[in-house]
C-alpha atoms as a PDB file:
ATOM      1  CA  UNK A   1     -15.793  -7.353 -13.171  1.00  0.00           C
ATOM      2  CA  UNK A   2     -14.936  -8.605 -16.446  1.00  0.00           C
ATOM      3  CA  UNK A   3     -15.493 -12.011 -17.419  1.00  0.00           C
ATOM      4  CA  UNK A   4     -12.306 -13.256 -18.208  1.00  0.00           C
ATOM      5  CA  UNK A   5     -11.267 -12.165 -14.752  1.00  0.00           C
ATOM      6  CA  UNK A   6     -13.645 -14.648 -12.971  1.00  0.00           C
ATOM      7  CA  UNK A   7     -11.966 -18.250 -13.683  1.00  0.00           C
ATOM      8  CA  UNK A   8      -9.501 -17.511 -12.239  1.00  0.00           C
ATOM      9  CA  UNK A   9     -10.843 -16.041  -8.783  1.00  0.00           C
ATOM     10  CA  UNK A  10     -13.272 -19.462  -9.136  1.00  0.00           C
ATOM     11  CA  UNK A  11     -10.000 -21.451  -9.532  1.00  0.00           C
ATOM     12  CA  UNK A  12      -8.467 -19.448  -6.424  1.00  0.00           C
ATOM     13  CA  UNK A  13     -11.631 -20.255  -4.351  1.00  0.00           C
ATOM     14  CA  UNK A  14     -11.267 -24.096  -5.044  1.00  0.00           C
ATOM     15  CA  UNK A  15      -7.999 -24.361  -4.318  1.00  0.00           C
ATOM     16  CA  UNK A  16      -8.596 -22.319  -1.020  1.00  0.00           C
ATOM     17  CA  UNK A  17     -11.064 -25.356   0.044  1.00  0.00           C
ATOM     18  CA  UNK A  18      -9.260 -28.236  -1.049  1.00  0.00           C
ATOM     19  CA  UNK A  19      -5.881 -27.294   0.867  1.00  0.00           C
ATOM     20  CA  UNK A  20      -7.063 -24.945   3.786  1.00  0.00           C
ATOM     21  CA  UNK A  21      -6.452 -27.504   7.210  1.00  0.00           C
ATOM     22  CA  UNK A  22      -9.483 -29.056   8.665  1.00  0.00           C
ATOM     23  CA  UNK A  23      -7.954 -28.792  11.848  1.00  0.00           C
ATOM     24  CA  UNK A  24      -8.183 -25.486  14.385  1.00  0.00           C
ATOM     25  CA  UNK A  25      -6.055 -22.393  12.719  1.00  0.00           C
ATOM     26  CA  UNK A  26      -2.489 -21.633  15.046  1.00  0.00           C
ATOM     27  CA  UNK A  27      -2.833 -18.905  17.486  1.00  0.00           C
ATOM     28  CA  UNK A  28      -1.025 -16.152  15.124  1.00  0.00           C
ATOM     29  CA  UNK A  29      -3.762 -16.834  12.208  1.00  0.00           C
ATOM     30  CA  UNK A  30      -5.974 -13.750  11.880  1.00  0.00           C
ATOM     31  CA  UNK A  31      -9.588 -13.557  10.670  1.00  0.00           C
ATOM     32  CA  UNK A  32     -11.506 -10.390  10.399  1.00  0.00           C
ATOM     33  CA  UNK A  33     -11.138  -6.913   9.102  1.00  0.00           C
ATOM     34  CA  UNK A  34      -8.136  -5.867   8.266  1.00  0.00           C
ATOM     35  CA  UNK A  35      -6.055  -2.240   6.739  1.00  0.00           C
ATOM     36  CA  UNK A  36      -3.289  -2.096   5.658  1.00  0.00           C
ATOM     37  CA  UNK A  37      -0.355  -0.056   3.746  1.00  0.00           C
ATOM     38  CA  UNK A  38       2.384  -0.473   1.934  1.00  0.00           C
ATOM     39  CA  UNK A  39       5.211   1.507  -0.562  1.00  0.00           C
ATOM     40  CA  UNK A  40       8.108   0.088  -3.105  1.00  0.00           C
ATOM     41  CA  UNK A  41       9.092   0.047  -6.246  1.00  0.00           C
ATOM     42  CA  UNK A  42       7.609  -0.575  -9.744  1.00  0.00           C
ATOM     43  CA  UNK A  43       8.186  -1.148 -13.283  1.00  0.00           C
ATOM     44  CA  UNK A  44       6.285  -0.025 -15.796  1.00  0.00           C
ATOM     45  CA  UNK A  45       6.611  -1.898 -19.097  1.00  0.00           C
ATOM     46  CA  UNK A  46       5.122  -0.059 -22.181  1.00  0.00           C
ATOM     47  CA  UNK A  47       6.253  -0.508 -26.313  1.00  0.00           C
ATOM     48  CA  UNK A  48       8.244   2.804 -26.770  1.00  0.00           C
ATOM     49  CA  UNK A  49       7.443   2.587 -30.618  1.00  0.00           C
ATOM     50  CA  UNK A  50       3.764   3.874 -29.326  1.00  0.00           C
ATOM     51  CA  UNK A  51       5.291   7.037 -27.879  1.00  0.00           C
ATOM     52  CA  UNK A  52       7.406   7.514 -31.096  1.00  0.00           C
ATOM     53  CA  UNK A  53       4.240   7.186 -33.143  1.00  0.00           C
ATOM     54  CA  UNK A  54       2.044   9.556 -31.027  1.00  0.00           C
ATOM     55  CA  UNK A  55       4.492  12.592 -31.059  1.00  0.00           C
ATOM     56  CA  UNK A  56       4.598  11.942 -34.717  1.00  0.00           C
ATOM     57  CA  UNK A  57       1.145  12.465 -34.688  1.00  0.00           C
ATOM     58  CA  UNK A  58       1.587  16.037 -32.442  1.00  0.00           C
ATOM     59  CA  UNK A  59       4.278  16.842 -34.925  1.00  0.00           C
ATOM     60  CA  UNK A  60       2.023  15.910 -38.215  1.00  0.00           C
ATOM     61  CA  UNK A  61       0.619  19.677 -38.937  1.00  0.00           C
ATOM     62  CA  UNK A  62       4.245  20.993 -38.595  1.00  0.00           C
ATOM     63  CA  UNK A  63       6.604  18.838 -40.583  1.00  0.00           C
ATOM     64  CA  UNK A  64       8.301  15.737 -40.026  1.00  0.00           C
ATOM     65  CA  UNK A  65      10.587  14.456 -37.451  1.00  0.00           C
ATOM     66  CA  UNK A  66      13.194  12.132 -36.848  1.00  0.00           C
ATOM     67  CA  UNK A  67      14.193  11.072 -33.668  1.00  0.00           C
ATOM     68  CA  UNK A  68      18.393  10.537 -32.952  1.00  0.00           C
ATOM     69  CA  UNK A  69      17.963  10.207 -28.935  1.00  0.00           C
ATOM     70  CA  UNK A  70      16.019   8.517 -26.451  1.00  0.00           C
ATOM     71  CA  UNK A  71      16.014   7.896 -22.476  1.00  0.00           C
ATOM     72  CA  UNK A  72      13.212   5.620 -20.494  1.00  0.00           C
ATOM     73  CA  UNK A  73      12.555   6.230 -17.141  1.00  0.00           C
ATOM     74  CA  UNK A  74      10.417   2.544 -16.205  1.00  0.00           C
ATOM     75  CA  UNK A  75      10.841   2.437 -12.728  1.00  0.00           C
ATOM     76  CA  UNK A  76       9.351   4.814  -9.709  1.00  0.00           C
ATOM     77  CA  UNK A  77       8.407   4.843  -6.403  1.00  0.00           C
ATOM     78  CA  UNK A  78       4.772   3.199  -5.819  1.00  0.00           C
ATOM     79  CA  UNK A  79       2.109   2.419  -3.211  1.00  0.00           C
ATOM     80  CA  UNK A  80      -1.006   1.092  -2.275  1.00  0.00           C
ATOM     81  CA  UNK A  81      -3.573   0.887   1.049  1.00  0.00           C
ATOM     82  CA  UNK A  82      -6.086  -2.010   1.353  1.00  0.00           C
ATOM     83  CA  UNK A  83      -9.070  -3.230   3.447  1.00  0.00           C
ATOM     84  CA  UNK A  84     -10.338  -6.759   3.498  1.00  0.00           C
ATOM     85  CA  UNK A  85     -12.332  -8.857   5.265  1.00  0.00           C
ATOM     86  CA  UNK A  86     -11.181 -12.963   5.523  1.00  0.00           C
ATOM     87  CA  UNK A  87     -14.297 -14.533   5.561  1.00  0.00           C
ATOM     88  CA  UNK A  88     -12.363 -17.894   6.821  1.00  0.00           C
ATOM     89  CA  UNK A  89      -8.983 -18.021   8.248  1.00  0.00           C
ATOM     90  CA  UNK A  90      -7.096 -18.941   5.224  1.00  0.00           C
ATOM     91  CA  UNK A  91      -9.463 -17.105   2.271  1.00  0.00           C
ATOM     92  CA  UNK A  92     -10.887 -13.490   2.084  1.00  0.00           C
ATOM     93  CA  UNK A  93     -11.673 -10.141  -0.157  1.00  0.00           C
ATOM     94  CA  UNK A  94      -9.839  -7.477  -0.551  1.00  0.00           C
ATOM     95  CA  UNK A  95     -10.223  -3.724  -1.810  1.00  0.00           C
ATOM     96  CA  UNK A  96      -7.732  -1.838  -2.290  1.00  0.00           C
ATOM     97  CA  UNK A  97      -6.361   1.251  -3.734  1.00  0.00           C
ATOM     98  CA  UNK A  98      -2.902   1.463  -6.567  1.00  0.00           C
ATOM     99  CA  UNK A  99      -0.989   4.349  -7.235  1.00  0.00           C
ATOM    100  CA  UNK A 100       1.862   2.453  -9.785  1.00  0.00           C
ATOM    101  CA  UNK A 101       4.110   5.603 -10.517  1.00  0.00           C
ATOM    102  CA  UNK A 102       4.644   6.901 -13.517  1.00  0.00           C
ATOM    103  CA  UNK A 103       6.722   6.441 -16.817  1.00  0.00           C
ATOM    104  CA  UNK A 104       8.779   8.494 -18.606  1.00  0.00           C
ATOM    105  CA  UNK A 105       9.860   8.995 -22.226  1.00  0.00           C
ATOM    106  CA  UNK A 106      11.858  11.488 -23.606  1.00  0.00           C
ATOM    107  CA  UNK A 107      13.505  11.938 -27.171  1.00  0.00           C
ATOM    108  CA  UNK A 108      15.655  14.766 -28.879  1.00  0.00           C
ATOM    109  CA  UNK A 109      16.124  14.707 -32.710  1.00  0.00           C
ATOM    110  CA  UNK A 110      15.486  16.674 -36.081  1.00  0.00           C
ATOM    111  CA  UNK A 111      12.426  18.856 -36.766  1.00  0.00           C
ATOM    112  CA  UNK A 112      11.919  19.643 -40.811  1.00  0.00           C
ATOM    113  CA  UNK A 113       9.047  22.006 -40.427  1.00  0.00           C
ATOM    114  CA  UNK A 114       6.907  22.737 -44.114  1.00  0.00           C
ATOM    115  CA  UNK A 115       8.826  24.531 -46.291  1.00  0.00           C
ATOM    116  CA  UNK A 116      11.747  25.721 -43.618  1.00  0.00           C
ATOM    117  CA  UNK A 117      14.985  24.259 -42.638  1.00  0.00           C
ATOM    118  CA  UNK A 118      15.555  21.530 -40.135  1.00  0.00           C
ATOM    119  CA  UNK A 119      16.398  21.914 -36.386  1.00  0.00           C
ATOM    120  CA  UNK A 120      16.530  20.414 -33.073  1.00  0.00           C
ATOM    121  CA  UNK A 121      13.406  18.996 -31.501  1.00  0.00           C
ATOM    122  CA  UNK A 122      12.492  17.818 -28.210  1.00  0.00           C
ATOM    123  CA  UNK A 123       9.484  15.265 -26.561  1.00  0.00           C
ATOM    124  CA  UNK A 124       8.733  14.190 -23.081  1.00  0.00           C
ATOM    125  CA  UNK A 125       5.789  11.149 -23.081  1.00  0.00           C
ATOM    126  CA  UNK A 126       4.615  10.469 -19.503  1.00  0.00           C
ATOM    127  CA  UNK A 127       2.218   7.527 -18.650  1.00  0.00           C
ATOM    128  CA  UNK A 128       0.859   7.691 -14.995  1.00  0.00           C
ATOM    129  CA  UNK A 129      -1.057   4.360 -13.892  1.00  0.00           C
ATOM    130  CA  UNK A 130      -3.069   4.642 -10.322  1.00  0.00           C
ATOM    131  CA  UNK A 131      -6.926   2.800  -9.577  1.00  0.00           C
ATOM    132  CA  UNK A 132      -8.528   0.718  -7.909  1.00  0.00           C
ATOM    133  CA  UNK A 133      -8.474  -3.147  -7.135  1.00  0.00           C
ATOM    134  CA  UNK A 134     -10.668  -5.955  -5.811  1.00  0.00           C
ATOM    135  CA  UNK A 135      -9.197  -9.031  -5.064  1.00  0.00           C
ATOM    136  CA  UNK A 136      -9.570 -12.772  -3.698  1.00  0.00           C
ATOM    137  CA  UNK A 137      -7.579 -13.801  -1.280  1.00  0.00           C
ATOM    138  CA  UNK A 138      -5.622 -17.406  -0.171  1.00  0.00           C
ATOM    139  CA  UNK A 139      -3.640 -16.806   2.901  1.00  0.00           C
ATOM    140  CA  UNK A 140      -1.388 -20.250   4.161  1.00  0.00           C
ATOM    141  CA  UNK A 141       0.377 -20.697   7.095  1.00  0.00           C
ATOM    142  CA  UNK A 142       3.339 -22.067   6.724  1.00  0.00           C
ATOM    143  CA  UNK A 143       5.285 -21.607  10.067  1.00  0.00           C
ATOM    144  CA  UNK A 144       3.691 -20.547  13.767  1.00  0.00           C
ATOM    145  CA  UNK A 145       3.924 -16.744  12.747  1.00  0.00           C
ATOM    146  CA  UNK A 146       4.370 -16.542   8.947  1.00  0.00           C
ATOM    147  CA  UNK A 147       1.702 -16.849   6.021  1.00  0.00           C
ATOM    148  CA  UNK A 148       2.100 -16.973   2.318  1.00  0.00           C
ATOM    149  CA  UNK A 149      -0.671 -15.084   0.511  1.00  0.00           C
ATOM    150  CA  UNK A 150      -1.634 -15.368  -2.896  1.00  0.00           C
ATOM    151  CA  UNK A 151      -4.260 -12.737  -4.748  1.00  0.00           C
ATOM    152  CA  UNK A 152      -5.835 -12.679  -8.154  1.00  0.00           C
ATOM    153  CA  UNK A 153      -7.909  -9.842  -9.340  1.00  0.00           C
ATOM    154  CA  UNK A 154      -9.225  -6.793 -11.038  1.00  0.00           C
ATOM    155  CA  UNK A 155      -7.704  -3.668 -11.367  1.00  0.00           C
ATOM    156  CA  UNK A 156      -9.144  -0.909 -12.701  1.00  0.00           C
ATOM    157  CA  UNK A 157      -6.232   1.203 -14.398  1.00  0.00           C
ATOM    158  CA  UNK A 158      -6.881   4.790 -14.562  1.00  0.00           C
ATOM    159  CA  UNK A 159      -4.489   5.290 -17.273  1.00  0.00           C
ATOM    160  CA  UNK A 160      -3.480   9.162 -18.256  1.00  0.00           C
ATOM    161  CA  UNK A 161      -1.041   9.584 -21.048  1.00  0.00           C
ATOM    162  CA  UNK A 162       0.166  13.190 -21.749  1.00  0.00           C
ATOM    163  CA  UNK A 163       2.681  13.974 -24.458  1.00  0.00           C
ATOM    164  CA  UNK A 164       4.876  16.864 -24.910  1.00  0.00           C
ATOM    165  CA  UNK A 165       6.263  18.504 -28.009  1.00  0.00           C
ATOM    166  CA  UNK A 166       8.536  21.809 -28.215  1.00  0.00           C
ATOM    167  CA  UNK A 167       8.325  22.980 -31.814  1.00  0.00           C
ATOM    168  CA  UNK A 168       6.399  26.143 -32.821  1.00  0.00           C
ATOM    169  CA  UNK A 169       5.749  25.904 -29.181  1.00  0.00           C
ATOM    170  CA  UNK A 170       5.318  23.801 -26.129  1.00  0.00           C
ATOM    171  CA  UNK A 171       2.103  21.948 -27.111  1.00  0.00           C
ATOM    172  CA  UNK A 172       0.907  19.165 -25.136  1.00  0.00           C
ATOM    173  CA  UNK A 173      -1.947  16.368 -25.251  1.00  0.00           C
ATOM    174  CA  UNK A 174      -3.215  14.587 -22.734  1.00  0.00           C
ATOM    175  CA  UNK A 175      -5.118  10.798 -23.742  1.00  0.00           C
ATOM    176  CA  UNK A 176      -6.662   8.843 -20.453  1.00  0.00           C
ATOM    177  CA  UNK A 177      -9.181   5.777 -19.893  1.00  0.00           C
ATOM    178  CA  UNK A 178     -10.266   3.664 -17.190  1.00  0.00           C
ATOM    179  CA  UNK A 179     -10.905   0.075 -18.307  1.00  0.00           C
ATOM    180  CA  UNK A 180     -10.205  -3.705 -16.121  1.00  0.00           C
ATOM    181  CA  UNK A 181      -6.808  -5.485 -16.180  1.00  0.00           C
ATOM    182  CA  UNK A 182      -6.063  -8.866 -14.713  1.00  0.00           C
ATOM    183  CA  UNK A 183      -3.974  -8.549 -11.077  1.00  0.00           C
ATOM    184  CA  UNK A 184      -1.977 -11.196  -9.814  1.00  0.00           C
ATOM    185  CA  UNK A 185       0.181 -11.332  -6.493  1.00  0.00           C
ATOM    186  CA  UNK A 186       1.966 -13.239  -3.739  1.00  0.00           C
ATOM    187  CA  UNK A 187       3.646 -12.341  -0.535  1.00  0.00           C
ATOM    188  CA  UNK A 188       4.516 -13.109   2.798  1.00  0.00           C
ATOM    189  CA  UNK A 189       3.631 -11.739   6.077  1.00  0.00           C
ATOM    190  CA  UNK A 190       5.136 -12.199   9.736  1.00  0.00           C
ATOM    191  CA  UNK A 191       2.556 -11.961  12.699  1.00  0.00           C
ATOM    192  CA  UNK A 192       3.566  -9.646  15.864  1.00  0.00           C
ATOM    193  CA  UNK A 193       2.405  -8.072  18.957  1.00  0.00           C
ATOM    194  CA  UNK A 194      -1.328  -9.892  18.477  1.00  0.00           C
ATOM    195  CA  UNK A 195      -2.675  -8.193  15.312  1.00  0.00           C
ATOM    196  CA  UNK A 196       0.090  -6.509  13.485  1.00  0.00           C
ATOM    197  CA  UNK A 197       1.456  -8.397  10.679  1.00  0.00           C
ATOM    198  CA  UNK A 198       4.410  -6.885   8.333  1.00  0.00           C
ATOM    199  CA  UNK A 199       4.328  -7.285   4.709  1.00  0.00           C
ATOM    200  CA  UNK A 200       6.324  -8.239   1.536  1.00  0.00           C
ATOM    201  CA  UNK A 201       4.299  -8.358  -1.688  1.00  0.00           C
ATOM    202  CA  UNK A 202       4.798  -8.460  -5.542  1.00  0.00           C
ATOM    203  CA  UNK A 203       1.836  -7.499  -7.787  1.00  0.00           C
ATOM    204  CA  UNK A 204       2.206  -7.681 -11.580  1.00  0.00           C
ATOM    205  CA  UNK A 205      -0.617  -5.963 -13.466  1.00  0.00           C
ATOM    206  CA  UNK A 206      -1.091  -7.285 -16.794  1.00  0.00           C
ATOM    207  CA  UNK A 207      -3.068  -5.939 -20.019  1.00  0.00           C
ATOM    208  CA  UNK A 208      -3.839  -2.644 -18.537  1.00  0.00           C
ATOM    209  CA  UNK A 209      -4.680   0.666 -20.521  1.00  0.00           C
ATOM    210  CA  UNK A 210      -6.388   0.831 -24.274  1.00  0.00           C
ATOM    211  CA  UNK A 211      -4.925  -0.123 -27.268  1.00  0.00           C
ATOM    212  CA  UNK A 212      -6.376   2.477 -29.864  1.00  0.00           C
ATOM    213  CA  UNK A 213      -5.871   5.277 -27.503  1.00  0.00           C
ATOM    214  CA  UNK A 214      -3.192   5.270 -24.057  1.00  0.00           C
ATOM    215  CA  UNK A 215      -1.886   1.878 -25.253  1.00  0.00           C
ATOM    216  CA  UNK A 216      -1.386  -1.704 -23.594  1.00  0.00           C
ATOM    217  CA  UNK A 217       1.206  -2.183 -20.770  1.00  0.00           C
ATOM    218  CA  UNK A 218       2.132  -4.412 -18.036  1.00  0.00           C
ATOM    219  CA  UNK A 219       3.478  -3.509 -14.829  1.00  0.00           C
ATOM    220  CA  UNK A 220       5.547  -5.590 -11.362  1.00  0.00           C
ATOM    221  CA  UNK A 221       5.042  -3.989  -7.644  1.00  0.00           C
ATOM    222  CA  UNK A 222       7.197  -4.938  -4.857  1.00  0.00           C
ATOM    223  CA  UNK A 223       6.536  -3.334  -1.968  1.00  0.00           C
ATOM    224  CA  UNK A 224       6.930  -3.364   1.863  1.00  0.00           C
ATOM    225  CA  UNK A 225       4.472  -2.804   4.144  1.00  0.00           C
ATOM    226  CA  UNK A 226       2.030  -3.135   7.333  1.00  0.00           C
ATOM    227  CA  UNK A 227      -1.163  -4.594   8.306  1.00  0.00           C
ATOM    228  CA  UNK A 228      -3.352  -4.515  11.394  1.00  0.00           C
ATOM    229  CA  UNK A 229      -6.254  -7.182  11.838  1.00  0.00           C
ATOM    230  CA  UNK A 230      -9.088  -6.446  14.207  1.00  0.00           C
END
């Protein structure tokens, strides 16, 4: 884990002891090992000047190009599973798995190949984010059946880029690391039927990807979802 990732899951586990209840936990608050699942939305956000300037790049040994239209596709369907363990009854640790979706870019405009006449060009740019996550866990009761949860984390993006480019022919390159990215989160869960709990959470993933290579972006989760505690 990287080591700007660990104040923060320090601060988490302070403030888990200094307002958890000294008092015996309500019937409906679950300890253990738990799964769970859940599936929603997200949004990916990305600089769009970075795809511009890597299909440039594709286009380089060809000509120039100059791009007229564009259309970003941010949002798509996402989803995650998780297994923890709450080691108390209001703080735990979490692993879980992230698929966020995937973005999509695409641009039309003028080709001016070497030494031939211009014509239309096209580019799709497609940035797929999935990996996994270990988190820290604050769960607070705040009625007889519901809990607010708050996570902080690591993810670990797996981060594939693959750009598109129809001019001589249909050429496309495909860019991907792996590298940490801060994970933040909150929710809140309704207990029923003894150890089922359902689930509404929003993750935001930020700094994720590589700079020199895929690019930085952020992304926001919300999902819906179940969990079972044993």
């Amino acid at each position: 884990m990287t080591r700007r990732l660990l104040f923060p899951l320090v601060l988490v586990a302070l403030l888990a002891g200094a307002i958890a209840p000294a008092g015996p936990a309500c019937a409906q608050d679950l300890s253990g090992l738990y799964f769970g699942a859940s599936a929603g939305r997200s949004q990916i956000g990305y600089d769009n000047s970075s795809y511009a300037d890597q299909q440039a790049i594709i286009a380089a040994p060809y000509g120039t190009v100059q791009w007229t239209r564009y259309s970003l596709h941010k949002r798509s369907d996402a989803w995650w599973v998780n297994t923890g363990y709450m080691h108390w009854q209001y703080v735990g640790v979490e692993a879980s798995y992230l698929h966020l979706g995937e973005l999509t870019y695409r641009t039309s405009g003028v080709f001016t190949p070497n030494s031939a006449a211009p014509r239309t060009v096209s580019a799709t740019t497609s940035l797929l984010s999935r990996g996994p996550a270990l988190s820290l866990v604050l769960r607070v009761p705040v009625a007889e059946s519901l809990d607010v949860n708050l996570r902080v984390g690591d993810y670990y993006a797996r981060t594939t880029v693959r750009n598109g480019l129809a001019v001589t022919s249909y050429d496309v390159t495909t860019t991907s690391t792996s590298g940490s990215s801060l994970l933040l989160g909150a929710g809140a869960s309704y207990v029923f039927d003894g150890h089922w709990s359902a689930r509404l959470d929003f993750l935001h993933i930020s700094g994720a990807g590589d700079a020199a290579t895929t690019g930085r972006y952020s992304a926001g989760v919300v999902t819906l979802g179940a969990s079972y505690t044993f």
